[in-house]
C-alpha atoms as a PDB file:
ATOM      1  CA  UNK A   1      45.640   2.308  68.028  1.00  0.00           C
ATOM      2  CA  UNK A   2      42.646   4.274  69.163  1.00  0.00           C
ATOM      3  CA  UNK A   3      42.162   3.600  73.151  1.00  0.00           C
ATOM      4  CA  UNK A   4      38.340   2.257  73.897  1.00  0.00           C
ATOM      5  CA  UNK A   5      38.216   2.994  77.140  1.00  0.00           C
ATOM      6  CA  UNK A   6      40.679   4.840  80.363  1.00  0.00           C
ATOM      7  CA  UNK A   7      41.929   1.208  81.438  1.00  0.00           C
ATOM      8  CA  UNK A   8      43.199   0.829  77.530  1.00  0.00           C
ATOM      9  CA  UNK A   9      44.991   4.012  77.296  1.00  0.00           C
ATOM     10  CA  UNK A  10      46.651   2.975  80.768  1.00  0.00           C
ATOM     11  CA  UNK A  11      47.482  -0.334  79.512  1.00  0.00           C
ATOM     12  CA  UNK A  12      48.930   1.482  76.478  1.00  0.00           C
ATOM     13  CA  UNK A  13      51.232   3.933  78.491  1.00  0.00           C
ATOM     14  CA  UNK A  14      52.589   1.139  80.988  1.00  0.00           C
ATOM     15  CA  UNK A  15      53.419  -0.728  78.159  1.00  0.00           C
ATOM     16  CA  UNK A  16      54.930   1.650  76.283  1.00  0.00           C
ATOM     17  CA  UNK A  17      57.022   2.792  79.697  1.00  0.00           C
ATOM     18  CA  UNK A  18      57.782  -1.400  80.269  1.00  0.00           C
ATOM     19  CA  UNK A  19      59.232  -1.139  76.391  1.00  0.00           C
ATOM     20  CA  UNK A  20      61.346   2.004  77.770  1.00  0.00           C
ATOM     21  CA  UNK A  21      62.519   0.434  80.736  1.00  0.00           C
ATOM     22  CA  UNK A  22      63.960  -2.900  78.898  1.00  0.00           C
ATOM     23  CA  UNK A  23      65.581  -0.929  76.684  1.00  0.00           C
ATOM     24  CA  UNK A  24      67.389   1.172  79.586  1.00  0.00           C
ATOM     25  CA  UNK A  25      67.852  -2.429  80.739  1.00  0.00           C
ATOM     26  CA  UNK A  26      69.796  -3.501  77.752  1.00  0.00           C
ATOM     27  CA  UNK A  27      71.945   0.075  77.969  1.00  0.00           C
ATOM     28  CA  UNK A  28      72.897  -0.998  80.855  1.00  0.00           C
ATOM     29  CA  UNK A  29      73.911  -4.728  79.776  1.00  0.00           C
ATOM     30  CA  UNK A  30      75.930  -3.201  77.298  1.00  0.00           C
ATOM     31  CA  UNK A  31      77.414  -0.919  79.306  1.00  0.00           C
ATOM     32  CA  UNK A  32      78.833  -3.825  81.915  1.00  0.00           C
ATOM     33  CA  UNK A  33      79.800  -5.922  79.125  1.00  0.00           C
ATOM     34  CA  UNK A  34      81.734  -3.691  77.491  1.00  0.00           C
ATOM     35  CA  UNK A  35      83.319  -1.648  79.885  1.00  0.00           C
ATOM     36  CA  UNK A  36      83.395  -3.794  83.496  1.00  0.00           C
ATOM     37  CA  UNK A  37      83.078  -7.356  81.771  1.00  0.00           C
ATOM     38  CA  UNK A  38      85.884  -7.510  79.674  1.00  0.00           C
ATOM     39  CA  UNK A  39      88.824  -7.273  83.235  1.00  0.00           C
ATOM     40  CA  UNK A  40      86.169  -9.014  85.374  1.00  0.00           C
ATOM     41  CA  UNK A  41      84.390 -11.930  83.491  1.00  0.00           C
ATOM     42  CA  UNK A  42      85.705 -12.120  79.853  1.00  0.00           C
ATOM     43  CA  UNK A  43      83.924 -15.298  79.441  1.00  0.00           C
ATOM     44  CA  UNK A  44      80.275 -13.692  79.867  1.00  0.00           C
ATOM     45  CA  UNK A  45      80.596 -10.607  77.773  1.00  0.00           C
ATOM     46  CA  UNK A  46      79.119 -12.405  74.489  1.00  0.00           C
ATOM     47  CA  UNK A  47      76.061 -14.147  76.429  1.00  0.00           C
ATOM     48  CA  UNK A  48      75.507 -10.668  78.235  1.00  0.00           C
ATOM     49  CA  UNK A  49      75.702  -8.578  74.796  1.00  0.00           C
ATOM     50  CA  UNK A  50      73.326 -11.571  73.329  1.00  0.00           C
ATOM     51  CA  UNK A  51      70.764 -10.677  76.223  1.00  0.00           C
ATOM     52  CA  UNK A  52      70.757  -6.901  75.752  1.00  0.00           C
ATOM     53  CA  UNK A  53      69.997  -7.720  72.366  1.00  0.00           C
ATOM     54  CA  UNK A  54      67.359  -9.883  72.824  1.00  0.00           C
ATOM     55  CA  UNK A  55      65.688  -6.995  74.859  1.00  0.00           C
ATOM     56  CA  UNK A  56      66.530  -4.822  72.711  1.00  0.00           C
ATOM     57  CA  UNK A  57      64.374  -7.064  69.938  1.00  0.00           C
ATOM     58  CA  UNK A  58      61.305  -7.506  72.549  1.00  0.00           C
ATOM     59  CA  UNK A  59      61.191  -3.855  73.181  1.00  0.00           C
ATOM     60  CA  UNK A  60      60.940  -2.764  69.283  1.00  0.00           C
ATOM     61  CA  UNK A  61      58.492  -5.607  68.597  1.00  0.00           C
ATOM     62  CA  UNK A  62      56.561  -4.276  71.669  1.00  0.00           C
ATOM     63  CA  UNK A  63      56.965  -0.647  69.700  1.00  0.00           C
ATOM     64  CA  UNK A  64      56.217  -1.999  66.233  1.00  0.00           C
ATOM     65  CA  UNK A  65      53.020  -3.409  68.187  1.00  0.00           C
ATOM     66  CA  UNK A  66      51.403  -0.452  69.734  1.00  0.00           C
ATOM     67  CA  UNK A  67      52.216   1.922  66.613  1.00  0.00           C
ATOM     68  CA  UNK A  68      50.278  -0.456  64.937  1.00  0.00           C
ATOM     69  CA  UNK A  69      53.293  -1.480  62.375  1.00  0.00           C
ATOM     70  CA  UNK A  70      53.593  -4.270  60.690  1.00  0.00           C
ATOM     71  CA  UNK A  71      49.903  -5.931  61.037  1.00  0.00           C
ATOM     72  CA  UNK A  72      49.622  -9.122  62.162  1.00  0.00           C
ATOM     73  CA  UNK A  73      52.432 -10.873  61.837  1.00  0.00           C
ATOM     74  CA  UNK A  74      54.770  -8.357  64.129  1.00  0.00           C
ATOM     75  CA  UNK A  75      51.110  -8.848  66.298  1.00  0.00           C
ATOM     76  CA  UNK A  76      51.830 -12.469  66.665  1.00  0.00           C
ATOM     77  CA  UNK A  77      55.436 -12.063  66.964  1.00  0.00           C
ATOM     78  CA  UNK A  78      55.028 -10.010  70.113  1.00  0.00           C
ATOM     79  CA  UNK A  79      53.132 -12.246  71.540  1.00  0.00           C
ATOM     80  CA  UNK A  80      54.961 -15.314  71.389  1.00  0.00           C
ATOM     81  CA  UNK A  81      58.205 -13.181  72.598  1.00  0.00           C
ATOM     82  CA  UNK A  82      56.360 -11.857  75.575  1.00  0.00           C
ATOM     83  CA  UNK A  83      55.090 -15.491  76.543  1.00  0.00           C
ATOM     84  CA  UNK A  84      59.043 -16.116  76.585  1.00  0.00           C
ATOM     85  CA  UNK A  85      59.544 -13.375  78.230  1.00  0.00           C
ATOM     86  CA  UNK A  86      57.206 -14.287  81.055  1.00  0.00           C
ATOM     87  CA  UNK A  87      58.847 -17.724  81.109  1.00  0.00           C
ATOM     88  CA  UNK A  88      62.483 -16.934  81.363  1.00  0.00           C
ATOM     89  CA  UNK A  89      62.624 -13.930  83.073  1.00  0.00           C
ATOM     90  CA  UNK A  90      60.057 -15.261  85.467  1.00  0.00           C
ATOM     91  CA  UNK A  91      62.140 -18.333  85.556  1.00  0.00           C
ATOM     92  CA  UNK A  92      65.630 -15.847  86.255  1.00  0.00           C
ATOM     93  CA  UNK A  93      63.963 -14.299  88.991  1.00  0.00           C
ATOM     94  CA  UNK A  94      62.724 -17.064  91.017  1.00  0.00           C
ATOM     95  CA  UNK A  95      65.546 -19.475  90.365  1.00  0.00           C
ATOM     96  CA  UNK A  96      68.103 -16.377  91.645  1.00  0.00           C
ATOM     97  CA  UNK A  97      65.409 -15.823  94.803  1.00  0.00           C
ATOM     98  CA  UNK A  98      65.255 -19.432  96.036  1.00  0.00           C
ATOM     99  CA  UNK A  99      69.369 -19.997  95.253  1.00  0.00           C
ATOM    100  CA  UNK A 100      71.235 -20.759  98.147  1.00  0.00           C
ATOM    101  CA  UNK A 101      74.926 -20.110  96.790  1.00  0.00           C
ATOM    102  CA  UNK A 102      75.834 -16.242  95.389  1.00  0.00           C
ATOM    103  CA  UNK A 103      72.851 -14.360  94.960  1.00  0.00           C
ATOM    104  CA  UNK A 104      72.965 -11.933  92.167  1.00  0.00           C
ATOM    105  CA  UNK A 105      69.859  -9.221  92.820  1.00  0.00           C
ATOM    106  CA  UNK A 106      70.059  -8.045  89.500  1.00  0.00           C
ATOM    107  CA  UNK A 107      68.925 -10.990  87.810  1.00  0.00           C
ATOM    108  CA  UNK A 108      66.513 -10.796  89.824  1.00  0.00           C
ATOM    109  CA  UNK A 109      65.488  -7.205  88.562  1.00  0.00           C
ATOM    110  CA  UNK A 110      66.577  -7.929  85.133  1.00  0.00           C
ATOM    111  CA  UNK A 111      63.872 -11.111  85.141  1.00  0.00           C
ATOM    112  CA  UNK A 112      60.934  -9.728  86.716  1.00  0.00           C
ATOM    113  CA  UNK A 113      61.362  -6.355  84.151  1.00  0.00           C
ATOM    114  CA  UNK A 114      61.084  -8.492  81.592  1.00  0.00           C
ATOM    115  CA  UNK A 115      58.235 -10.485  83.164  1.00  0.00           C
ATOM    116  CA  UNK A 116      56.605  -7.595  83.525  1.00  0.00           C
ATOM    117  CA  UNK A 117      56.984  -6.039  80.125  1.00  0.00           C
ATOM    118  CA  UNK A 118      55.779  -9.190  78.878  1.00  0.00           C
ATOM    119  CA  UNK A 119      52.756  -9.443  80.948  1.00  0.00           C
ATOM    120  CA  UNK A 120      51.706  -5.825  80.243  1.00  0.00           C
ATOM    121  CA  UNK A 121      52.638  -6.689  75.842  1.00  0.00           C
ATOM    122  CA  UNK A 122      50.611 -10.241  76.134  1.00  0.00           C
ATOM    123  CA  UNK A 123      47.669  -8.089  78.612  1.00  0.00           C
ATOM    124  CA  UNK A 124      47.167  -5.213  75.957  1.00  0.00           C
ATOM    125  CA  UNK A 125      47.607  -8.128  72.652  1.00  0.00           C
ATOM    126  CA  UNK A 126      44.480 -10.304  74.752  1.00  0.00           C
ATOM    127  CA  UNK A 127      42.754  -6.836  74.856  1.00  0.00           C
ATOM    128  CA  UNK A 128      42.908  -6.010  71.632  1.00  0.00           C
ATOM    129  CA  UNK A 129      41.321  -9.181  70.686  1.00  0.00           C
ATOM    130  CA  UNK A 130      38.365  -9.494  73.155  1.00  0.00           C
ATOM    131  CA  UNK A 131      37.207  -5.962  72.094  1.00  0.00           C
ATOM    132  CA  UNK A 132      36.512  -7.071  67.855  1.00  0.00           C
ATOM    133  CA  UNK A 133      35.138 -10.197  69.789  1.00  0.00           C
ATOM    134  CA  UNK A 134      32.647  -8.597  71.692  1.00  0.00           C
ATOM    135  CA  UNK A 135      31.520  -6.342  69.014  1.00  0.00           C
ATOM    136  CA  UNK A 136      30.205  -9.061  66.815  1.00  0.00           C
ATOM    137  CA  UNK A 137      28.648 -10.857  69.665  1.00  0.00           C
ATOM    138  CA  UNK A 138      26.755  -7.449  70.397  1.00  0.00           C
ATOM    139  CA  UNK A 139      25.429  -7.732  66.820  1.00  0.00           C
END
């Protein structure tokens, strides 16, 4: 995708660096459940290795997106996985901030990355469709 404008080719690279920084996320989720998990928490490896995954699906949707792959189904796609991005890790963040019992700081980070890389996916998806939009109203 072409950039219109300096705010659009910003939007583009924090994106892009939001898609790199889930998927060092999920690196390290695999990492813990497969090498501290296992003697520590054997119950939680699956769910962990389930969550890297998942980020690891929202970051090459949010890659398939800005390369402009897969038209507009991936388009779609992405969007409705960063609006549940936004919701849960916005929801792991906040319900981890206002807990009163072990607090676990990186949910915390885990939930607002993933807020964020949503908000930037679901920021640059709403700008790509105002710009066609404004064109024909110009005509």
């Amino acid at each position: 995708m072409q950039p219109s404008s300096d705010r659009d080719g910003i939007l583009i690279a924090l994106t892009w660096l939001a898609a790199a920084a889930t998927t060092a996320m999920a690196a390290w989720l695999l990492d813990v459940a497969l090498l501290v998990l296992p003697s520590r928490d054997p119950g939680h490896v699956a769910f962990w290795i389930a969550v890297a995954g998942a980020f690891l699906a929202f970051a090459a949707l949010t890659a398939l997106h800005l390369a402009g792959r897969g038209g507009a189904g991936v388009s779609w796609l992405a969007g409705a996985s960063a609006l549940g991005a936004i919701a849960v890790g916005g929801w792991a963040a906040i319900t981890m901030l206002a807990s009163v019992g072990d607090f676990e700081g990186y949910i915390v980070l885990l939930g607002a990355g993933i807020a964020l890389h949503g908000t930037l996916l679901l920021a640059h998806i709403a700008r790509q469709r105002v710009g066609p939009m404004r064109a024909r109203r110009a005509r």
